[in-house]
C-alpha atoms as a PDB file:
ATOM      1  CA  UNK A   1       3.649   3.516  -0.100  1.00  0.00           C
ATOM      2  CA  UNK A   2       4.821   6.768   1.898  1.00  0.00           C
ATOM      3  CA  UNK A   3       2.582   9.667   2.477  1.00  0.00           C
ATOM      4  CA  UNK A   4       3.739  12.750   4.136  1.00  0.00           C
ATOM      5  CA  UNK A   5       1.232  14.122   6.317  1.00  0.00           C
ATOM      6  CA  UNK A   6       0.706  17.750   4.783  1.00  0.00           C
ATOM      7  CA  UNK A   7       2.687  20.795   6.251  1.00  0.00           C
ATOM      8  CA  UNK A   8       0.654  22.650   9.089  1.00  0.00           C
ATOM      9  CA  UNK A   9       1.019  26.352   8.647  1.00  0.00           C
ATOM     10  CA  UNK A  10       0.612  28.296  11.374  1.00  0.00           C
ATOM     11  CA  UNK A  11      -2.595  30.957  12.346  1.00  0.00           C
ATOM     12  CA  UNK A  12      -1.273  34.403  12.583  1.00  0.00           C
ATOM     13  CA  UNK A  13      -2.910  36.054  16.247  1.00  0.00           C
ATOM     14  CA  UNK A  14      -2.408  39.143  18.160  1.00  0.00           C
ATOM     15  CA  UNK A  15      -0.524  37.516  21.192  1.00  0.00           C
ATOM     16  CA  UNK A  16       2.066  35.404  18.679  1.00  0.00           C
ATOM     17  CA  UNK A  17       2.433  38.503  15.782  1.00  0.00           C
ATOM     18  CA  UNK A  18       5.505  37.179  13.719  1.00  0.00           C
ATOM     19  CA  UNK A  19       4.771  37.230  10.092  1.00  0.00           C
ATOM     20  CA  UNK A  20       6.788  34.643   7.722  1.00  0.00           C
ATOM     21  CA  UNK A  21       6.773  31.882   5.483  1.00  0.00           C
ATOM     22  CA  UNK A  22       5.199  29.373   7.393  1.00  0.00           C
ATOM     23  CA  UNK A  23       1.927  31.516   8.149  1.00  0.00           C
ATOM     24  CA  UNK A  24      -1.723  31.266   6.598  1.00  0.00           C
ATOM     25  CA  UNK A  25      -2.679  33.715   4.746  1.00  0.00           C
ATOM     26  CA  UNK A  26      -5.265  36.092   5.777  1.00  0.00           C
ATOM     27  CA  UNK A  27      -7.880  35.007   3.217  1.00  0.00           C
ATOM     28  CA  UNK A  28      -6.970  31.491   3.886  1.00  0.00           C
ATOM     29  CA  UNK A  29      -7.249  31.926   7.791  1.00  0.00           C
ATOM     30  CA  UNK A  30     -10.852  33.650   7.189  1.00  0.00           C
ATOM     31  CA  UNK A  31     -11.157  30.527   4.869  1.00  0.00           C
ATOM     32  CA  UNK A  32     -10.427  27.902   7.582  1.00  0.00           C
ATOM     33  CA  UNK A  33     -12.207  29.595  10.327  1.00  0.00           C
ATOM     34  CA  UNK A  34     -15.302  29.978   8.502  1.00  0.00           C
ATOM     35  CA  UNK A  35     -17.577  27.253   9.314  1.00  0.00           C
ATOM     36  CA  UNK A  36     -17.931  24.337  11.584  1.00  0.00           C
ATOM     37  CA  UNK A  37     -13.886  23.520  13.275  1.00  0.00           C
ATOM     38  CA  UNK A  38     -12.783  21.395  15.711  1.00  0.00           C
ATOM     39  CA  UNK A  39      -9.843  22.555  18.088  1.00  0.00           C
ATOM     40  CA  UNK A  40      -7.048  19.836  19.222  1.00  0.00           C
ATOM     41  CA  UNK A  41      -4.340  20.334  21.679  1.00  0.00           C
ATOM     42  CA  UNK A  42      -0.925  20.406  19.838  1.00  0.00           C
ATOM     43  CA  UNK A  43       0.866  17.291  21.710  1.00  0.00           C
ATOM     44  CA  UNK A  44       4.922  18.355  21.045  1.00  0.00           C
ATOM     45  CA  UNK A  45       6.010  14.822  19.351  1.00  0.00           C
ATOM     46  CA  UNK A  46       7.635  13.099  16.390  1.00  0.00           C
ATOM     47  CA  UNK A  47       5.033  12.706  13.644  1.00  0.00           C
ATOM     48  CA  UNK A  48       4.997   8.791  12.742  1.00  0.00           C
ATOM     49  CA  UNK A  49       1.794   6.804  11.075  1.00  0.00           C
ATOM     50  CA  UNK A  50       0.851   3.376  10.535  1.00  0.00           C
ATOM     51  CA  UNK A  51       0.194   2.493   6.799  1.00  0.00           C
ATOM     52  CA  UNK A  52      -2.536   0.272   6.000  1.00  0.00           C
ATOM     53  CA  UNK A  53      -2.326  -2.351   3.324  1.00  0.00           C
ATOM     54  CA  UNK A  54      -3.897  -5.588   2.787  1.00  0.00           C
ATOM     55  CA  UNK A  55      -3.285  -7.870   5.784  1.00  0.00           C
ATOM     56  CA  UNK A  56      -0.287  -6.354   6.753  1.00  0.00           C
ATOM     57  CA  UNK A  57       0.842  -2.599   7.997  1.00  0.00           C
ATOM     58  CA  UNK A  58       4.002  -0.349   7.798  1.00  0.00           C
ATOM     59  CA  UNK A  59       5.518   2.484   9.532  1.00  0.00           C
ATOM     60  CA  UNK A  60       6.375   5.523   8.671  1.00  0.00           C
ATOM     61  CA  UNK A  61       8.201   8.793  10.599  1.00  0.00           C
ATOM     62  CA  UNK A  62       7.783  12.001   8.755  1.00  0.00           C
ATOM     63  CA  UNK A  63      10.512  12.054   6.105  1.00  0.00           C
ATOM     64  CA  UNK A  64      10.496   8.100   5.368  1.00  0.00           C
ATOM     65  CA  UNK A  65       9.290   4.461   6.830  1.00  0.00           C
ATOM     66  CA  UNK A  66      10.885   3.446   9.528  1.00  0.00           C
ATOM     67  CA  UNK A  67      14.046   1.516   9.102  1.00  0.00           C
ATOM     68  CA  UNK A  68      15.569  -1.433  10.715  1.00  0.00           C
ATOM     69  CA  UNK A  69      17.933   1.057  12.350  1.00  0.00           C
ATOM     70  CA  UNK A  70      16.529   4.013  13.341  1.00  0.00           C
ATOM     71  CA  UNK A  71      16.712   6.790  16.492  1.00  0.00           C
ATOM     72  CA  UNK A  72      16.055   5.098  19.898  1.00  0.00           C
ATOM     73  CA  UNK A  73      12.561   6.891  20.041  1.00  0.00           C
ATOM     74  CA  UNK A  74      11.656   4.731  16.544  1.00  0.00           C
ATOM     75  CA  UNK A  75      13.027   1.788  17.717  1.00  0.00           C
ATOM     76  CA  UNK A  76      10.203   1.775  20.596  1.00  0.00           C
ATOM     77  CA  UNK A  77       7.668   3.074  18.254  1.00  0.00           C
ATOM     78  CA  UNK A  78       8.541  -0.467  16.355  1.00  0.00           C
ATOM     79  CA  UNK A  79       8.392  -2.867  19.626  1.00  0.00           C
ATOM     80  CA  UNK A  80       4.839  -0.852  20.222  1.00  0.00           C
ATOM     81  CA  UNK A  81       3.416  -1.802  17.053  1.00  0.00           C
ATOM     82  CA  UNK A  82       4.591  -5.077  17.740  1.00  0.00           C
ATOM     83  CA  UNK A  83       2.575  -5.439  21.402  1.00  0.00           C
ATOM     84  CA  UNK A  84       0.018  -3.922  19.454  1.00  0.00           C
ATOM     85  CA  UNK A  85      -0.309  -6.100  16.497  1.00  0.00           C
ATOM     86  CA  UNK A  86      -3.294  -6.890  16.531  1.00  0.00           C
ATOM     87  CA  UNK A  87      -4.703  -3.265  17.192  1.00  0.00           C
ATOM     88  CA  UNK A  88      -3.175  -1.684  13.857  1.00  0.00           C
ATOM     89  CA  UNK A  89      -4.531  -4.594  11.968  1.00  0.00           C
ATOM     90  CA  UNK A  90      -7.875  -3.509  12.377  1.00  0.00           C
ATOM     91  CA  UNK A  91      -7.208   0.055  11.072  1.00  0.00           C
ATOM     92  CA  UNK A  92      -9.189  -0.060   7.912  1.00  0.00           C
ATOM     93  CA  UNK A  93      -7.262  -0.933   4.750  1.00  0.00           C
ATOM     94  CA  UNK A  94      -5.767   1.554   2.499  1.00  0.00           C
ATOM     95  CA  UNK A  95      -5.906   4.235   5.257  1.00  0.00           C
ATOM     96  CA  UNK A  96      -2.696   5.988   6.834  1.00  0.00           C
ATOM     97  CA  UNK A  97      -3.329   6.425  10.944  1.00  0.00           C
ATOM     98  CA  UNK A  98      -1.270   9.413  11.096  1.00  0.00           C
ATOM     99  CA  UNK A  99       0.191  10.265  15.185  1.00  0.00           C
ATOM    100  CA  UNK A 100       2.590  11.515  17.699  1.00  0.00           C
ATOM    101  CA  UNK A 101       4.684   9.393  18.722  1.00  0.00           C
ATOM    102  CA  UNK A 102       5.718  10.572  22.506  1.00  0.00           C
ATOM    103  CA  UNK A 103       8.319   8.497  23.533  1.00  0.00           C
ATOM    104  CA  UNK A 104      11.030  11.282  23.911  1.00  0.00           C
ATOM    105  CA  UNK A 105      10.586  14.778  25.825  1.00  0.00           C
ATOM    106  CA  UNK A 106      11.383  17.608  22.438  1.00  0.00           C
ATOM    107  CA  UNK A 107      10.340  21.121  24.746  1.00  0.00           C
ATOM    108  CA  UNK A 108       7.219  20.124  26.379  1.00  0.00           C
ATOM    109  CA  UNK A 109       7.816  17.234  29.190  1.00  0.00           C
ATOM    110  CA  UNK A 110       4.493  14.952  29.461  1.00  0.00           C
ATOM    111  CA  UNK A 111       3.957  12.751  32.515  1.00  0.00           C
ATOM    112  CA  UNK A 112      -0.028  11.874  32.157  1.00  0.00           C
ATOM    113  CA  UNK A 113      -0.053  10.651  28.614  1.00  0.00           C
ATOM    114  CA  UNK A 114      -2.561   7.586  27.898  1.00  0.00           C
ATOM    115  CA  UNK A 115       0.048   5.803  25.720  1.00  0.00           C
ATOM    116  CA  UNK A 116       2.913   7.023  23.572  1.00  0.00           C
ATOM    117  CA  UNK A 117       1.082   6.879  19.818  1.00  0.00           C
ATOM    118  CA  UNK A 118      -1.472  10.009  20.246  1.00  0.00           C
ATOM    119  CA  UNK A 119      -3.458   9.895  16.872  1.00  0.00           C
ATOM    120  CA  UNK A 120      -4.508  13.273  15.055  1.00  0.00           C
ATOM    121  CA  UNK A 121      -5.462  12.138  11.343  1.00  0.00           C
ATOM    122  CA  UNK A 122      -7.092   8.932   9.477  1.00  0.00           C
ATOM    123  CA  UNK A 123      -6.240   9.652   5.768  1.00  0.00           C
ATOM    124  CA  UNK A 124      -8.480   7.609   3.135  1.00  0.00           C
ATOM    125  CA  UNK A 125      -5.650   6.965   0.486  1.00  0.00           C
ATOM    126  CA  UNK A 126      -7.899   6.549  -2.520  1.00  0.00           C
ATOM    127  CA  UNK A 127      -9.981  10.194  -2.202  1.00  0.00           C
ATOM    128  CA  UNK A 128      -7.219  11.713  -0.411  1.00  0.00           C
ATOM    129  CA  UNK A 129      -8.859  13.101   2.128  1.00  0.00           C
ATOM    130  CA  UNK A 130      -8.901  13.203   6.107  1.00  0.00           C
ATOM    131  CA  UNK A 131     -11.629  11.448   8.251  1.00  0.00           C
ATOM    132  CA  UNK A 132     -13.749  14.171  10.586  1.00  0.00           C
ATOM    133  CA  UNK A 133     -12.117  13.851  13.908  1.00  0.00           C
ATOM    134  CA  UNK A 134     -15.600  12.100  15.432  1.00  0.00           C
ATOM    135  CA  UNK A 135     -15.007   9.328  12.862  1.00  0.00           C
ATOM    136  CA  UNK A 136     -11.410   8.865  13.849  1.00  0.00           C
ATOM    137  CA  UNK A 137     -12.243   9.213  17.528  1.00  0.00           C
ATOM    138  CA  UNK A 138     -15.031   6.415  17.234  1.00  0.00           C
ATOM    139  CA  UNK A 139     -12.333   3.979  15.537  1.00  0.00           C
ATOM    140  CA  UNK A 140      -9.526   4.687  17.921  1.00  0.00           C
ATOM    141  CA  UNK A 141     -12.329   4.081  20.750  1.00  0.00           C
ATOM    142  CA  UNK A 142     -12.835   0.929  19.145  1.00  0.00           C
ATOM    143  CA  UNK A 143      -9.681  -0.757  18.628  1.00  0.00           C
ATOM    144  CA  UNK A 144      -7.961   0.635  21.711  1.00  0.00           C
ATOM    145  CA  UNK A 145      -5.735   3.682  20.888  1.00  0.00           C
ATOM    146  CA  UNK A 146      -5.549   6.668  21.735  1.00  0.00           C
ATOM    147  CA  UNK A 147      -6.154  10.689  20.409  1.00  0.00           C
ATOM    148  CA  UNK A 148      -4.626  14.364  20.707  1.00  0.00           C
ATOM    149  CA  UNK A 149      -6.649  15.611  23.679  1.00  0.00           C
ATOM    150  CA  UNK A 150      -9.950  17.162  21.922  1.00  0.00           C
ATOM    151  CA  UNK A 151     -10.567  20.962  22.873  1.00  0.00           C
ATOM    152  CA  UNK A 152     -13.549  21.943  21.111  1.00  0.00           C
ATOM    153  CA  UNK A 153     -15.791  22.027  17.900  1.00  0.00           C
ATOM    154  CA  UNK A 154     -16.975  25.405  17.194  1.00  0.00           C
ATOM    155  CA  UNK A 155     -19.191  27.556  14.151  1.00  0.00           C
ATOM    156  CA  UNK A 156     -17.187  30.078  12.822  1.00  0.00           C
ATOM    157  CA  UNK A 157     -14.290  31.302  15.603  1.00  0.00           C
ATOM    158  CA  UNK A 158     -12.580  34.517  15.076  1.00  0.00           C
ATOM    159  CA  UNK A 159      -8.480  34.248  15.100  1.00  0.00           C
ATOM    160  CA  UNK A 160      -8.205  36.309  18.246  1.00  0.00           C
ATOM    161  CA  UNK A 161     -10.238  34.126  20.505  1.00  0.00           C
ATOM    162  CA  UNK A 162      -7.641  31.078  19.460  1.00  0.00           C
ATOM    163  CA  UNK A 163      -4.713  31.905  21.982  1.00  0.00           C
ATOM    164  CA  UNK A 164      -6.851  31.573  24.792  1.00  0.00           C
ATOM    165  CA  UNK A 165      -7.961  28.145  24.114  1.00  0.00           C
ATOM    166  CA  UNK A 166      -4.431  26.320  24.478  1.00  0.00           C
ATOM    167  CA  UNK A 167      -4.345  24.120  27.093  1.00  0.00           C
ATOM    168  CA  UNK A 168      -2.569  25.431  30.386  1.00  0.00           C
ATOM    169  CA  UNK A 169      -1.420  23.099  31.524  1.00  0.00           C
ATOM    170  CA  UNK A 170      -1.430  20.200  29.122  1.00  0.00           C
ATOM    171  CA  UNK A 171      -3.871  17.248  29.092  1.00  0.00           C
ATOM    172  CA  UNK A 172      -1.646  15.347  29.885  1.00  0.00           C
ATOM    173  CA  UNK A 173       1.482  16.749  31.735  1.00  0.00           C
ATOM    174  CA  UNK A 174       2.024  19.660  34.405  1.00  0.00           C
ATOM    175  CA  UNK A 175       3.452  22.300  31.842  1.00  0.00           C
ATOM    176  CA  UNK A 176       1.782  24.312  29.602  1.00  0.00           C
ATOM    177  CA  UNK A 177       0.526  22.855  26.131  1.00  0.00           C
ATOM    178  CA  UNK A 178       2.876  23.544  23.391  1.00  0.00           C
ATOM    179  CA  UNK A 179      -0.270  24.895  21.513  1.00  0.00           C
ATOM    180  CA  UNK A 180      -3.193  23.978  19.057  1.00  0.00           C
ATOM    181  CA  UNK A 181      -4.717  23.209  15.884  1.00  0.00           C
ATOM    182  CA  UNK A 182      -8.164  24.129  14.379  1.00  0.00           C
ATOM    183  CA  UNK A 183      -9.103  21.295  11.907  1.00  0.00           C
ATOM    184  CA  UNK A 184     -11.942  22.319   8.864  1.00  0.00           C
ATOM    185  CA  UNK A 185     -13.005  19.147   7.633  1.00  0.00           C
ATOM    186  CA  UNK A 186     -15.690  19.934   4.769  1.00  0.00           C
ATOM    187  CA  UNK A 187     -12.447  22.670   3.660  1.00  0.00           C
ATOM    188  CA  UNK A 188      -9.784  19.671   4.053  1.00  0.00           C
ATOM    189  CA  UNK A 189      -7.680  22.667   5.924  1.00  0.00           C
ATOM    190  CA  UNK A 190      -5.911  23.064   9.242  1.00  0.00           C
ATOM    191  CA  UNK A 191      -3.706  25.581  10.730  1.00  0.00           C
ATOM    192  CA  UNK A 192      -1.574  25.781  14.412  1.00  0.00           C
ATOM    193  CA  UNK A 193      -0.919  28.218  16.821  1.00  0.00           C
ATOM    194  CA  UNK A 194       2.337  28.436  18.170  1.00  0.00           C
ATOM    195  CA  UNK A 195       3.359  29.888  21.568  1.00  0.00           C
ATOM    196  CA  UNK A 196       6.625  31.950  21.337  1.00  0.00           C
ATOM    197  CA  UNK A 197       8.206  30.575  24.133  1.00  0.00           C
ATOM    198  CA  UNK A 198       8.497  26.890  22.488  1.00  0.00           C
ATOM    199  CA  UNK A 199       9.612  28.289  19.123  1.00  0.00           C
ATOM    200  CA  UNK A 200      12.427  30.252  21.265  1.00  0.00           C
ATOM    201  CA  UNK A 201      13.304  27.285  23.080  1.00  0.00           C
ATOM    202  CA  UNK A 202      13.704  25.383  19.652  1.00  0.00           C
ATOM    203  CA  UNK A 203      15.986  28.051  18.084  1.00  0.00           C
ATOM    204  CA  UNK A 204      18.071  28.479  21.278  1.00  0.00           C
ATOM    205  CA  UNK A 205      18.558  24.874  22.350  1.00  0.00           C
ATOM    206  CA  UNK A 206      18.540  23.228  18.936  1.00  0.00           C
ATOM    207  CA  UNK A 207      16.121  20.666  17.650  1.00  0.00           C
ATOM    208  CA  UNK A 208      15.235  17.824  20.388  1.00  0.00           C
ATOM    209  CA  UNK A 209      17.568  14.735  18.728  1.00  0.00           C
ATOM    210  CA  UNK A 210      20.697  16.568  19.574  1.00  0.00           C
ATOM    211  CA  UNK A 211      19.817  17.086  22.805  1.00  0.00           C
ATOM    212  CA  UNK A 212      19.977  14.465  26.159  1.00  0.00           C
ATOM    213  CA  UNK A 213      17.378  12.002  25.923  1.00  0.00           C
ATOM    214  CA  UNK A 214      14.546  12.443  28.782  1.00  0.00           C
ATOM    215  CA  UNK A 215      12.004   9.858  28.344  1.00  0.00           C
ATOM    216  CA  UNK A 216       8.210  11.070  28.815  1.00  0.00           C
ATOM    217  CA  UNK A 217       6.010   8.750  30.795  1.00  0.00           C
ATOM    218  CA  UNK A 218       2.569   7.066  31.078  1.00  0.00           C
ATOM    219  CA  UNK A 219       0.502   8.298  33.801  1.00  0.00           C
ATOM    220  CA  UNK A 220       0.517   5.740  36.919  1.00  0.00           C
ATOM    221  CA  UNK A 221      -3.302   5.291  36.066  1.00  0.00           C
ATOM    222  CA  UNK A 222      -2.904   4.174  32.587  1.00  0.00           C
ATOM    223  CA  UNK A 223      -2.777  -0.010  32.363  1.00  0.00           C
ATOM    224  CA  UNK A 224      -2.306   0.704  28.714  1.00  0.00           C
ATOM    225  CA  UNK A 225      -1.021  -2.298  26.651  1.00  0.00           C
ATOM    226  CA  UNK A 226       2.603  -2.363  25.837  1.00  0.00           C
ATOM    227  CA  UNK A 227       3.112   0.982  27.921  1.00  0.00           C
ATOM    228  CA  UNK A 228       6.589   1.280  29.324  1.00  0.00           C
ATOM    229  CA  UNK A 229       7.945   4.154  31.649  1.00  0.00           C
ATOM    230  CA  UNK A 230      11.229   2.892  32.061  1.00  0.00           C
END
């Protein structure tokens, strides 16, 4: 069982106004913004998820399950579901736990995070569709993991009023938040904004794996199980 967690096109704004494939269209943009949304800071990470089956779970990174040999970031995001057994076994069954997994710096360096697994999505396998964010907050609250910082739920936002809601700085770090994403859950839609600046930084520097490893880190504060700032 492998589910990729859908592609998250970005919100076209006035401050970020680059047109291109990987944009929402207008009517779908009016489309997700119209109703009840709920804003989440965009944590700059490697999209993993724990799979759900039976009495047992697997993981997966965004192209594939994780292997027995895999990047050095993966190979802690294994040892962490390992401390954590007994966490992911109480994710509910036939469920992916989609997250970031924020082991490695990519552009935005975090050194307040709660734990390394953030989780953004609980995906019901059998309907196919994505738990509201309260629902996946309450589970994560009970079971002892941790969410994308939450920036607000709002009725009917215009696209304009979006730039100025990303994070500065980050929830958890000292630079500025990579940026966000508006969730519609009754639409099943959800869209980013981008900041320039990291998109630059991407296409200049290359992508993150080809690049020095600089480990992010749990804030002192944290006595999370099975964190590691080493």
């Amino acid at each position: 069982m492998f589910v990729k967690y859908p592609k998250t096109y970005r919100i076209l704004v006035p401050q970020v106004s680059t047109r291109g494939k990987h944009y929402l269209s207008d009517a779908d943009t009016k489309k997700l913004l119209n109703g009840n949304v709920t804003i989440s800071e965009k944590m700059d990470g490697a999209n993993t998820a724990v799979i759900r089956h039976k009495d047992y779970f697997k993981l997966q990174k965004r192209g594939s399950l994780v292997d027995v040999s895999e990047h050095e970031q993966f190979n802690r995001f294994k040892a962490w579901s390992q401390i954590n057994y007994d966490k992911l076994l109480q994710i509910p069954n036939n469920t992916i736990l989609y997250g970031e997994w924020m082991a490695v710096k990519h552009t935005v360096y975090y050194n307040m995070l709660p734990d390394y697994f953030l989780v953004f999505g609980l995906l019901d396998i059998a309907t196919n569709k994505f738990a509201h964010q309260l629902d996946m907050e309450e589970l994560c609250d009970n079971i002892g993991l941790h969410t994308v910082p939450f920036i607000e739920q709002t009725t009917n936002i215009y696209r304009d009023e979006l730039f100025d809601l990303i994070p500065n700085p980050s929830a958890y770090g000292h630079e500025q938040a990579e940026g966000l994403v508006v969730y519609n859950y009754k639409q099943q839609m959800r869209g980013k904004v981008v900041l320039r600046k990291f998109q630059e930084s991407m296409d200049h520097d290359g992508h993150w794996a080809t690049k020095k490893i600089v480990k992010n880190k749990i804030s002192d504060v944290c006595h999370c199980e099975g964190a590691d700032n080493g």
